[in-house]
N, C-alpha and C. Protein backbone atom coordinates (compact mmCIF):
# COMPACT_ATOMS: atom_id res chain seq x y z
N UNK A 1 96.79 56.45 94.12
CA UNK A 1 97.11 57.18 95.35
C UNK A 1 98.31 58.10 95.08
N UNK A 2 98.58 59.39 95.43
CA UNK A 2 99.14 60.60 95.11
C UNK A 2 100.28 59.85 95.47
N UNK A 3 100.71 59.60 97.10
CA UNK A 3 101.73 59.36 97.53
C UNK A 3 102.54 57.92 97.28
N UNK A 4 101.78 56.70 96.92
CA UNK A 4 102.28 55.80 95.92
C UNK A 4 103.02 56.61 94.77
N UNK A 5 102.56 57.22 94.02
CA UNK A 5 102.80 58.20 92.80
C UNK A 5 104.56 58.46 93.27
N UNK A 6 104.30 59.55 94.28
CA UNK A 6 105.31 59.99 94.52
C UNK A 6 106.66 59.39 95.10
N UNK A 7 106.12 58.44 95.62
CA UNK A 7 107.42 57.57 96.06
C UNK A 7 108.28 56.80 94.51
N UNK A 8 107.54 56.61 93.83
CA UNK A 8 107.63 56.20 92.79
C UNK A 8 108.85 57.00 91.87
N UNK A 9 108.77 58.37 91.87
CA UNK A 9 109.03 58.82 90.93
C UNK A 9 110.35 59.45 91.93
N UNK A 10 110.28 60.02 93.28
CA UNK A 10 111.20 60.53 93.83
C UNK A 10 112.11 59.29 94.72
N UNK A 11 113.72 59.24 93.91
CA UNK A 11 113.97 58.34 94.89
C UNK A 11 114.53 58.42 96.04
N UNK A 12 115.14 57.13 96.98
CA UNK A 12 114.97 57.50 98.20
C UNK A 12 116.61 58.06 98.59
N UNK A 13 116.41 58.72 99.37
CA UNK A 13 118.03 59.60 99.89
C UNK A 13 118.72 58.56 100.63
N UNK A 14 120.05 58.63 100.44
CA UNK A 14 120.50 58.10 101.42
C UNK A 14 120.75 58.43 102.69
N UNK A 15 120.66 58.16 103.69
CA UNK A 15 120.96 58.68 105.08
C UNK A 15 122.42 59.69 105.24
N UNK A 16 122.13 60.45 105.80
CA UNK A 16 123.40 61.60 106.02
C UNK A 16 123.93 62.19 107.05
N UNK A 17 124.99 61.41 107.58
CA UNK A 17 125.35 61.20 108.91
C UNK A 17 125.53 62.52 109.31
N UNK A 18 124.93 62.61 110.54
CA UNK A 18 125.10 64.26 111.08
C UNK A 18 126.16 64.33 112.11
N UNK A 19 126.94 65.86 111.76
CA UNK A 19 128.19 65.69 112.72
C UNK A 19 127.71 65.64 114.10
N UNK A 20 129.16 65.24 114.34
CA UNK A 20 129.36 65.05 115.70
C UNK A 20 129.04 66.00 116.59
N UNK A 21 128.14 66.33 117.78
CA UNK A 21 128.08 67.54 118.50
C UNK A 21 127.89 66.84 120.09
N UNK A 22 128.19 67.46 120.90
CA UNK A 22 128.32 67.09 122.52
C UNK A 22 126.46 66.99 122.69
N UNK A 23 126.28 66.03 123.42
CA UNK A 23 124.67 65.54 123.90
C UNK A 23 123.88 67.24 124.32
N UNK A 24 123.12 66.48 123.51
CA UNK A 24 121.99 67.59 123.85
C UNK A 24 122.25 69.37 122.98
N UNK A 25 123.43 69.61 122.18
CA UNK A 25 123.72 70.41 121.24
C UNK A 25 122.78 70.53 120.32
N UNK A 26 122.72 69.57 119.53
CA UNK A 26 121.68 69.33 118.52
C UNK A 26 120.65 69.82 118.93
N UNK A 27 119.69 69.36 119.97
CA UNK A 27 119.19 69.63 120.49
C UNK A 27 118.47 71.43 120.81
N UNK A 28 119.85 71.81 121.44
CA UNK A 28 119.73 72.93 121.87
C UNK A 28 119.72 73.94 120.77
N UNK A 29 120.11 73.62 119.38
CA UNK A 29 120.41 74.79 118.47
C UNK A 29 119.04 74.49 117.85
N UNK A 30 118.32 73.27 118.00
CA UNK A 30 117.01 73.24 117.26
C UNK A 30 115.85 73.92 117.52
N UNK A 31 116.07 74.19 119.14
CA UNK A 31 115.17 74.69 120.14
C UNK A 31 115.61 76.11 119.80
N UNK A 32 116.39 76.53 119.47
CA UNK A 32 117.05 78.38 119.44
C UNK A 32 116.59 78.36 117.75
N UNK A 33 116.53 77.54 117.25
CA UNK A 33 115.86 78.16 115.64
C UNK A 33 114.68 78.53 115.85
N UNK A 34 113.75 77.41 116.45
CA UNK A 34 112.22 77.47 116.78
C UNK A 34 112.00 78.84 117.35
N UNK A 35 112.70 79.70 118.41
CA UNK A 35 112.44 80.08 119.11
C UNK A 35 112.51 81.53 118.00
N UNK A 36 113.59 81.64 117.89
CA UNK A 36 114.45 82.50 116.77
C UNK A 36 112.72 82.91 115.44
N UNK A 37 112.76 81.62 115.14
CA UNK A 37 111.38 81.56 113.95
C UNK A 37 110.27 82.21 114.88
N UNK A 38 109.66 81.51 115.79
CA UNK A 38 108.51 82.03 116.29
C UNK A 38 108.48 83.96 117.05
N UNK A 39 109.48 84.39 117.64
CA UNK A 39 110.06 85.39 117.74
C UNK A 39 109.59 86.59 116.71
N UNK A 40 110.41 85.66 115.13
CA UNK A 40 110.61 86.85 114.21
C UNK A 40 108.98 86.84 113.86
N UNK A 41 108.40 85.86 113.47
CA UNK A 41 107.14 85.48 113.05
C UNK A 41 106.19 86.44 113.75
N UNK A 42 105.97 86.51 114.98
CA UNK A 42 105.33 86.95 116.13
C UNK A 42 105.46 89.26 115.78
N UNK A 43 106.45 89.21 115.97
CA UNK A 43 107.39 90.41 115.39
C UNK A 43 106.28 91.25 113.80
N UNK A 44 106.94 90.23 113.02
CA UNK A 44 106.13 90.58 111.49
C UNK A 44 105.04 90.41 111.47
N UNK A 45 104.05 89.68 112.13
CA UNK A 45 102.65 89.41 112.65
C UNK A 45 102.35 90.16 113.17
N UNK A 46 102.37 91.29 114.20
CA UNK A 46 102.32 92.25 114.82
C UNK A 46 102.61 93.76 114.23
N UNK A 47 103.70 93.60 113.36
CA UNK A 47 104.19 94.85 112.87
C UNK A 47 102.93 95.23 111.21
N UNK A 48 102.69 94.16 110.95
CA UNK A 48 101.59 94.29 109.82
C UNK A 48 100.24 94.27 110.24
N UNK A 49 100.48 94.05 111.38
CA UNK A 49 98.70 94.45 112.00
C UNK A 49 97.16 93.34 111.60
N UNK A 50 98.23 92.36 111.67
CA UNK A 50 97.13 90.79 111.38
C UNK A 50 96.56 90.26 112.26
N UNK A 51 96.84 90.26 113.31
CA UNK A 51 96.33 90.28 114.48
C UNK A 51 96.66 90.67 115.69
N UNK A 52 96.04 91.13 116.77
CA UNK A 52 96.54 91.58 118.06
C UNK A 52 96.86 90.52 119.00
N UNK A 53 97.58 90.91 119.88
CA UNK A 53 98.55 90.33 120.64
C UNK A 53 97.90 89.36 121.44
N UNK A 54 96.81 89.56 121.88
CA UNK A 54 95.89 88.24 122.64
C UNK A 54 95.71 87.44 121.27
N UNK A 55 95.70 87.80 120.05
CA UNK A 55 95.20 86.27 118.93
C UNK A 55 96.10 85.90 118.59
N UNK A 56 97.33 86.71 118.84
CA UNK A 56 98.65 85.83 118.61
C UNK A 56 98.64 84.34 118.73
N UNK A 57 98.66 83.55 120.02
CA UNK A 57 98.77 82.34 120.28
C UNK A 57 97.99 81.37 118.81
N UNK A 58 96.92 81.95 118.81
CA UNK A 58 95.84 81.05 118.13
C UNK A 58 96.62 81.45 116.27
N UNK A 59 96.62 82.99 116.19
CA UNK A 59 97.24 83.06 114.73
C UNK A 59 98.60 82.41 114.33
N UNK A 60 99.80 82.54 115.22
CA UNK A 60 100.77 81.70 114.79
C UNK A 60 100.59 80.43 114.49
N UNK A 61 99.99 79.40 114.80
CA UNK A 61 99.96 78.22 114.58
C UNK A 61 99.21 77.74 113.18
N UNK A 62 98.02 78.56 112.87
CA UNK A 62 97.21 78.81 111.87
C UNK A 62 98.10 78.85 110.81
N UNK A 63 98.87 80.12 110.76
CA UNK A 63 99.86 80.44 109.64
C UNK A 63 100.94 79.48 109.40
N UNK A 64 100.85 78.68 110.57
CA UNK A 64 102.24 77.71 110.19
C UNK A 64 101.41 76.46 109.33
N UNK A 65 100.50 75.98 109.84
CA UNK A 65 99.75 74.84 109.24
C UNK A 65 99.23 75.45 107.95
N UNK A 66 98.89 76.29 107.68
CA UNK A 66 98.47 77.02 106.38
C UNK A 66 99.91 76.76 105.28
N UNK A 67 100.69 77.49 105.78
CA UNK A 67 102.33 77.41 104.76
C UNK A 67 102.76 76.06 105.18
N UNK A 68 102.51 75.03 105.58
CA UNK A 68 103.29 73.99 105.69
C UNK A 68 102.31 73.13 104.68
N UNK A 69 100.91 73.43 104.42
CA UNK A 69 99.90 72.94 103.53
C UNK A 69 100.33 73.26 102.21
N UNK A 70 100.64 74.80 102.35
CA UNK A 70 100.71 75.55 100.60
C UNK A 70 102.38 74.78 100.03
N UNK A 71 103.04 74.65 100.70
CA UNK A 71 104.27 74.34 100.44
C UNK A 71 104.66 72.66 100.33
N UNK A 72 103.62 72.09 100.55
CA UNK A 72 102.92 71.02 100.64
C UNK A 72 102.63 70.60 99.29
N UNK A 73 101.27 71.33 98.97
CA UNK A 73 100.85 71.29 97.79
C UNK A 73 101.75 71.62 96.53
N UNK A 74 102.40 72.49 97.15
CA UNK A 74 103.17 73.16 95.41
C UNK A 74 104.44 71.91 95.25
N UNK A 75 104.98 71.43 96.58
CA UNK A 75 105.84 70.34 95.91
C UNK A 75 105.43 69.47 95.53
N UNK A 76 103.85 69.06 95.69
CA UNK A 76 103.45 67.85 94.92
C UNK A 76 103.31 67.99 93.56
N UNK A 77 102.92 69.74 93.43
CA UNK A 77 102.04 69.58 91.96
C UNK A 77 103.38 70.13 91.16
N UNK A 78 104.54 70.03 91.28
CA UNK A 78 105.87 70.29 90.82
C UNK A 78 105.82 69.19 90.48
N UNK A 79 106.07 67.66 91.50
CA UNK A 79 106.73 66.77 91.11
C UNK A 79 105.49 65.74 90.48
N UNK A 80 104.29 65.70 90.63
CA UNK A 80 103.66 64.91 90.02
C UNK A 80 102.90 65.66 88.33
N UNK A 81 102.99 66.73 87.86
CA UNK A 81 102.42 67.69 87.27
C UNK A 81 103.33 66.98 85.56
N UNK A 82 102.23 66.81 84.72
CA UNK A 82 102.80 66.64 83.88
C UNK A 82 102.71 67.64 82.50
N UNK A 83 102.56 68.76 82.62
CA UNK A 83 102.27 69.64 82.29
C UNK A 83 104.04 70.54 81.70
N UNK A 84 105.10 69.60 82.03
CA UNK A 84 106.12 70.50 81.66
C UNK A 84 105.86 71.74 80.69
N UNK A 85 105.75 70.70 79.08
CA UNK A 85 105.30 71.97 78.29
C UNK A 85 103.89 71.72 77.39
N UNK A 86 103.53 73.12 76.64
CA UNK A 86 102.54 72.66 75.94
C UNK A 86 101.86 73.55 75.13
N UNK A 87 100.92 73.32 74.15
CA UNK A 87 100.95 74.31 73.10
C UNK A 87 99.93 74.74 73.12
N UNK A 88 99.94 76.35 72.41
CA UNK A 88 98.71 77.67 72.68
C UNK A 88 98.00 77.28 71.87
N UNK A 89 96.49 76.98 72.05
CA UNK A 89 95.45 77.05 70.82
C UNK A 89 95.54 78.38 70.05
N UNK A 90 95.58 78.22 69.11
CA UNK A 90 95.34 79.08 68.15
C UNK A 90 94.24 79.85 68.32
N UNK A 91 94.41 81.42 68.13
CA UNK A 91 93.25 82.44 68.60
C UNK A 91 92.48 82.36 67.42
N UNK A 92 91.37 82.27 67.76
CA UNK A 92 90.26 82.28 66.64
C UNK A 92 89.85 83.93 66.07
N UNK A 93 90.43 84.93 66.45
CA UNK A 93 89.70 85.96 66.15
C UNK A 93 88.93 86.50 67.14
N UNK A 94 87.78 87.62 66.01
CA UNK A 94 86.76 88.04 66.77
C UNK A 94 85.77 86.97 66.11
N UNK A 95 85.01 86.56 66.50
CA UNK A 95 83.24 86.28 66.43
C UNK A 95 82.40 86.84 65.54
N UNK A 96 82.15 85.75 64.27
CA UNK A 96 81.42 86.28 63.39
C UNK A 96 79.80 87.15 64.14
N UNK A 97 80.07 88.09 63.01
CA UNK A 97 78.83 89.23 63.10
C UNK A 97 79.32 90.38 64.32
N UNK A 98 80.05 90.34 65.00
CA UNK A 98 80.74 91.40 66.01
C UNK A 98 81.46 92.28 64.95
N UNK A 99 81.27 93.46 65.57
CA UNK A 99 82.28 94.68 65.17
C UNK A 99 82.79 95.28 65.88
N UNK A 100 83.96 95.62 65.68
CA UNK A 100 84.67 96.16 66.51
C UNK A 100 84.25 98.13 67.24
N UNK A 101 84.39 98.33 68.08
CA UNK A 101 83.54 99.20 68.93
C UNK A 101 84.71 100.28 69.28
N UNK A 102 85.81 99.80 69.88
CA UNK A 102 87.20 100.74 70.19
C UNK A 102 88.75 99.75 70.06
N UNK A 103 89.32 100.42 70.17
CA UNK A 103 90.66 99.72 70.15
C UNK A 103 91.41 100.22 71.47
N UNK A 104 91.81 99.42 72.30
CA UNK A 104 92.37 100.23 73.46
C UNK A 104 93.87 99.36 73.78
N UNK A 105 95.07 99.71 73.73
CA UNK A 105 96.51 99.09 74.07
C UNK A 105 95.98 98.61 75.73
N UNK A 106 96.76 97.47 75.94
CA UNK A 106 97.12 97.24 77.40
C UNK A 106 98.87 96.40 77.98
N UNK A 107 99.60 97.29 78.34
CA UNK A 107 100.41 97.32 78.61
C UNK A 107 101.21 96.44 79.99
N UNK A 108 101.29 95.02 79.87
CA UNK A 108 101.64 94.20 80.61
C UNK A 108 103.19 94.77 81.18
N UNK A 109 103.33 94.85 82.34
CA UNK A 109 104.71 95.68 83.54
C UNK A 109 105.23 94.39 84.33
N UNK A 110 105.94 93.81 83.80
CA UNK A 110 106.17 92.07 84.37
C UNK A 110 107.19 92.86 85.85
N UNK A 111 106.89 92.21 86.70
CA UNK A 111 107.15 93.12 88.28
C UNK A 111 108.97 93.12 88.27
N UNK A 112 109.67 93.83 89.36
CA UNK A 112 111.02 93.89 89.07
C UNK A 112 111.65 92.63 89.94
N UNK A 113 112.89 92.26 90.29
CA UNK A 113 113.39 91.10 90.83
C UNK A 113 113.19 91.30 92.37
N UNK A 114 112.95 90.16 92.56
CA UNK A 114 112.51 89.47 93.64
C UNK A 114 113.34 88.67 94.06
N UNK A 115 112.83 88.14 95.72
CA UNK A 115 114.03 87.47 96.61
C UNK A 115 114.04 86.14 96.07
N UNK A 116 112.95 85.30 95.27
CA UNK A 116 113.17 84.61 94.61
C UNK A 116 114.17 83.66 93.62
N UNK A 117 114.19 85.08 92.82
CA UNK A 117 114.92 85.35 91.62
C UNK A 117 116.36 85.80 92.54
N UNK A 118 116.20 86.14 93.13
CA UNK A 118 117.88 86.26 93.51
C UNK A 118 118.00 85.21 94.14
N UNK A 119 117.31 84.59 95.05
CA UNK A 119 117.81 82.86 95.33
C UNK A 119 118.36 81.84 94.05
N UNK A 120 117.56 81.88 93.12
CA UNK A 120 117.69 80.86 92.02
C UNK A 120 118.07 81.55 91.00
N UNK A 121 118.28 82.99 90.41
CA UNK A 121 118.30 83.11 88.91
C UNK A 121 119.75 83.62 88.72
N UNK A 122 120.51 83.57 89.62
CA UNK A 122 121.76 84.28 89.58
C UNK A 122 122.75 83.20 89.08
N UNK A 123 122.66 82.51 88.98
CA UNK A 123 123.86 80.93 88.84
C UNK A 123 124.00 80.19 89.57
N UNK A 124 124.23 78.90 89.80
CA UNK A 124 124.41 77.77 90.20
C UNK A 124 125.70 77.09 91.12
N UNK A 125 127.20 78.16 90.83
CA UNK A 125 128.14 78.10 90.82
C UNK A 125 128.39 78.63 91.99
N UNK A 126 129.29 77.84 93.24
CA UNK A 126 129.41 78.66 94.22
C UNK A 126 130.59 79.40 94.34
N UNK A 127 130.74 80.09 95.28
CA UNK A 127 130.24 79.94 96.76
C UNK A 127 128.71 81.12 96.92
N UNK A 128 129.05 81.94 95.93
CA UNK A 128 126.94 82.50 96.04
C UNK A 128 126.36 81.28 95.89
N UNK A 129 125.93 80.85 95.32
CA UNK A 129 124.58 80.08 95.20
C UNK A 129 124.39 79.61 96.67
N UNK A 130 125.11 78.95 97.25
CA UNK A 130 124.68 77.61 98.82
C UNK A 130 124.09 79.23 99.64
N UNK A 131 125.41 80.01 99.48
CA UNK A 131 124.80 81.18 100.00
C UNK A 131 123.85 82.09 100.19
N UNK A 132 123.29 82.10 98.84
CA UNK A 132 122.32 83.25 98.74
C UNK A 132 120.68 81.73 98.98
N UNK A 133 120.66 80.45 98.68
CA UNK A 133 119.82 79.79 98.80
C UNK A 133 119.58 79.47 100.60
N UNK A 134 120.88 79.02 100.87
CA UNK A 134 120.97 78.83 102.33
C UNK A 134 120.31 80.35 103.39
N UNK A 135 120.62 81.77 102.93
CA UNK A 135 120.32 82.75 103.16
C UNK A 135 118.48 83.29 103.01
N UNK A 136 117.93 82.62 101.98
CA UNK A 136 116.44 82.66 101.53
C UNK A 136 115.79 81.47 102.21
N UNK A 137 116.55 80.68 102.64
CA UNK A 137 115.78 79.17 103.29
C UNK A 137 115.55 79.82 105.01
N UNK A 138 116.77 80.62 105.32
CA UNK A 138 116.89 80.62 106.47
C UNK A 138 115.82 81.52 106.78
N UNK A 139 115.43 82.87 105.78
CA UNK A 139 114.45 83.96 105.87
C UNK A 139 113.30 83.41 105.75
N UNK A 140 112.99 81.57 105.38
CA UNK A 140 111.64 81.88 105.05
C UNK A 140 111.49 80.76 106.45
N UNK A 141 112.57 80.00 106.99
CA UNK A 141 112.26 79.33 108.53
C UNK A 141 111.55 80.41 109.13
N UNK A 142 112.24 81.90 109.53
CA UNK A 142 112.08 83.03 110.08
C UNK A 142 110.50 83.06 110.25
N UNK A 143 110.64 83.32 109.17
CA UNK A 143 108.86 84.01 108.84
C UNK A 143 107.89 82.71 108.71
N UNK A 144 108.51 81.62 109.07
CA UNK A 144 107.69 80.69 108.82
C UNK A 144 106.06 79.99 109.43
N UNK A 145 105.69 81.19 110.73
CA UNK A 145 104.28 81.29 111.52
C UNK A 145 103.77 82.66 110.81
N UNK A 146 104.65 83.27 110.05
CA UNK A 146 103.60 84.77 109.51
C UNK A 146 103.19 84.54 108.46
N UNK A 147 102.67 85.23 107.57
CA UNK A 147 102.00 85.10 106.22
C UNK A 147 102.74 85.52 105.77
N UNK A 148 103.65 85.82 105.37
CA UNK A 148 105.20 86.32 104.37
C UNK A 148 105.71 85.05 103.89
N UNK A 149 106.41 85.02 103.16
CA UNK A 149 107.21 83.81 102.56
C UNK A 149 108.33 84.26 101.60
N UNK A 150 109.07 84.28 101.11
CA UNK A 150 110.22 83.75 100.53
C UNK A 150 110.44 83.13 99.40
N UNK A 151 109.78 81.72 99.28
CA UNK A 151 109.10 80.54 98.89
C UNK A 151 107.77 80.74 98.15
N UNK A 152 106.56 80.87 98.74
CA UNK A 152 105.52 80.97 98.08
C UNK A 152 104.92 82.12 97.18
N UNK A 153 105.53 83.19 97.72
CA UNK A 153 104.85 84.55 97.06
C UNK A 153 105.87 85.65 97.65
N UNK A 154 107.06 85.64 96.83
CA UNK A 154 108.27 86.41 96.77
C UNK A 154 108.52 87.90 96.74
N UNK A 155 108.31 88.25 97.76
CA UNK A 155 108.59 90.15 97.78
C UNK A 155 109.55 90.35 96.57
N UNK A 156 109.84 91.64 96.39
CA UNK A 156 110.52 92.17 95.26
C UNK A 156 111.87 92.81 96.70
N UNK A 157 113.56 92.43 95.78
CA UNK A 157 114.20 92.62 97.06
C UNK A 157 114.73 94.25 96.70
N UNK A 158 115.97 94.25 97.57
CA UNK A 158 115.99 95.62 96.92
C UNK A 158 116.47 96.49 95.28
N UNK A 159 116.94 95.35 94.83
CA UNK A 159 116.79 96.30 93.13
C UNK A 159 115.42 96.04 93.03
N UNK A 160 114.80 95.22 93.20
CA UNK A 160 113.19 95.04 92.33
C UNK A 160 112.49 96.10 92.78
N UNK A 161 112.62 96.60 94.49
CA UNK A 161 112.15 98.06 94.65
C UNK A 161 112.58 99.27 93.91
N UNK A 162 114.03 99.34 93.43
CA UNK A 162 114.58 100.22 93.02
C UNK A 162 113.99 100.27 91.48
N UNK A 163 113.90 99.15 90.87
CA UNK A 163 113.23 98.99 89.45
C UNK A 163 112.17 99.49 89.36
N UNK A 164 111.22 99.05 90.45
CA UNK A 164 109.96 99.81 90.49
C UNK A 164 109.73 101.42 90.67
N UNK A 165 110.49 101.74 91.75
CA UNK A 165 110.59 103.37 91.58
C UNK A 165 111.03 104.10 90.09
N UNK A 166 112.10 103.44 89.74
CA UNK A 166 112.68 104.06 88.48
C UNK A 166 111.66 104.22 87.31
N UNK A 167 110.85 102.63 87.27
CA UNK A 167 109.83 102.70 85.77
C UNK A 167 108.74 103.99 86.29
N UNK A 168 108.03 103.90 87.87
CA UNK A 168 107.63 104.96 88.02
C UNK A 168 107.52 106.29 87.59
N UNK A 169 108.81 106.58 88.18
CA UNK A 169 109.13 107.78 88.02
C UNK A 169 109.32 108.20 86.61
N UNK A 170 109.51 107.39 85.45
CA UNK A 170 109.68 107.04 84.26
C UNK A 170 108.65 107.63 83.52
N UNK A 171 107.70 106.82 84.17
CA UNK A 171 106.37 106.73 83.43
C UNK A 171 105.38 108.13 84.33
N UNK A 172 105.69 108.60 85.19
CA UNK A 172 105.28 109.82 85.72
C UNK A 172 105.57 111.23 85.20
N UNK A 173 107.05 111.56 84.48
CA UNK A 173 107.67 112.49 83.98
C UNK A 173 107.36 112.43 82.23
N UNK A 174 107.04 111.44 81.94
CA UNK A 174 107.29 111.37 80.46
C UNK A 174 105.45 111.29 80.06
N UNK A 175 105.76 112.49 79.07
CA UNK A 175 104.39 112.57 78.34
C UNK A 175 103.39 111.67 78.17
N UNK A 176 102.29 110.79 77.96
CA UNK A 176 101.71 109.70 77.72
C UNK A 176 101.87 109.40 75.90
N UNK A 177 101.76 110.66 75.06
CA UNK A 177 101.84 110.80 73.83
C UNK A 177 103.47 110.41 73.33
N UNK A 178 104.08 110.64 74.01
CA UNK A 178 105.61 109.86 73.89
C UNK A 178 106.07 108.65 74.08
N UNK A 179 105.21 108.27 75.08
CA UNK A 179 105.07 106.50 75.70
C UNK A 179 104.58 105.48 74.19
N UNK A 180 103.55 106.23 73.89
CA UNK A 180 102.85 105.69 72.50
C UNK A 180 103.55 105.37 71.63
N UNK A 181 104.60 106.18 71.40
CA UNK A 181 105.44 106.55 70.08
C UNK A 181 106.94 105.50 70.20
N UNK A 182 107.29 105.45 71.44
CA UNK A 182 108.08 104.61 72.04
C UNK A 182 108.41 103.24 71.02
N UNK A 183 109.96 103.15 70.44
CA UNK A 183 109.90 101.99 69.85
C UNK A 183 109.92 100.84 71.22
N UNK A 184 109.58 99.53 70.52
CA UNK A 184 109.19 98.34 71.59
C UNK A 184 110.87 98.38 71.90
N UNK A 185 111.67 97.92 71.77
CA UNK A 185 112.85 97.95 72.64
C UNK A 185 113.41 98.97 73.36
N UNK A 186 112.50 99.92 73.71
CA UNK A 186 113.44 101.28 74.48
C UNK A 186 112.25 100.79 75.64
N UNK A 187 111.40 100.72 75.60
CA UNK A 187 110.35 100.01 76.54
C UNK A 187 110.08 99.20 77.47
N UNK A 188 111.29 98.10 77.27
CA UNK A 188 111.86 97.23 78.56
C UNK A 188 112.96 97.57 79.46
């Protein structure tokens, strides 16, 4: 059983006393996130044209049970996945009796940074890190009834847009016969 599995391997937290706040506070700031989330959700759901405003009711809830599934799944297959590392079979070649027909380059463009990568790849060390993680947790509560995420499938933020325009424009101005010639380190 998965979740036997998992209890197993993740242990248990200790309880973490929550401050002190006047009755019904707690409360009230939990109800202003929800509201806050469903709001923005509703907002970006609308502004991308996923559904119209009468399927609203029925689409927000969809999208929440959908990302609460996917986010679901990916922490299981993180923590039960034993797949850390592992090694490339060896390419066999081409296939006896085949000949080769053309030779054509294909040029892999690994995408530019993402909100992701700026949550986690910047360092560990605060006071950024609680910040910029606490800041990506809070964007993906937000969006957390739309199909956007944060978490699951990471927009590119704004240098990764700016990266992308630049190789563009890069690769738009500059000859194709020059691209060719290009040593591999001027290329990344």
């Amino acid at each position: 059983d998965w979740h036997q599995t998992l209890a197993r391997r993740v242990p248990a937290m200790p309880a973490m006393p929550l401050p002190l706040l006047p009755d019904g506070t707690r409360a009230a700031l939990a109800c202003l996130l929800a509201a806050a989330a469903l709001l923005s959700s509703a907002r970006r759901v609308l502004a991308h044209r996923q559904c119209s405003m009468l399927a609203l009711p029925f689409v927000l809830p969809l999208n929440a049970v959908r990302k609460a599934l996917l986010l679901g799944y990916g922490l299981a297959a993180m923590v039960l996945s034993s797949d850390k590392r592992y090694k490339l079979r060896p390419n066999g070649g081409r296939p006896a009796g085949s000949e080769l027909v053309a030779k054509k380059r294909v040029v892999f463009v690994r995408h530019g940074e993402s909100v992701w990568n700026e949550m986690w790849n910047k360092g560990f060390m605060p006071p950024g890190f609680p910040y910029r993680v606490g800041k990506g947790l809070l964007q993906e509560v937000l969006l957390f009834a739309s199909r956007d995420s944060v978490l699951l499938d990471s927009c590119l933020n704004a240098k990764g847009t700016r990266q992308g325009r630049a190789l563009a424009d890069f690769v738009a101005r500059t000859p194709a016969e020059e691209l060719e010639v290009m040593p591999e380190r001027a290329r990344r």
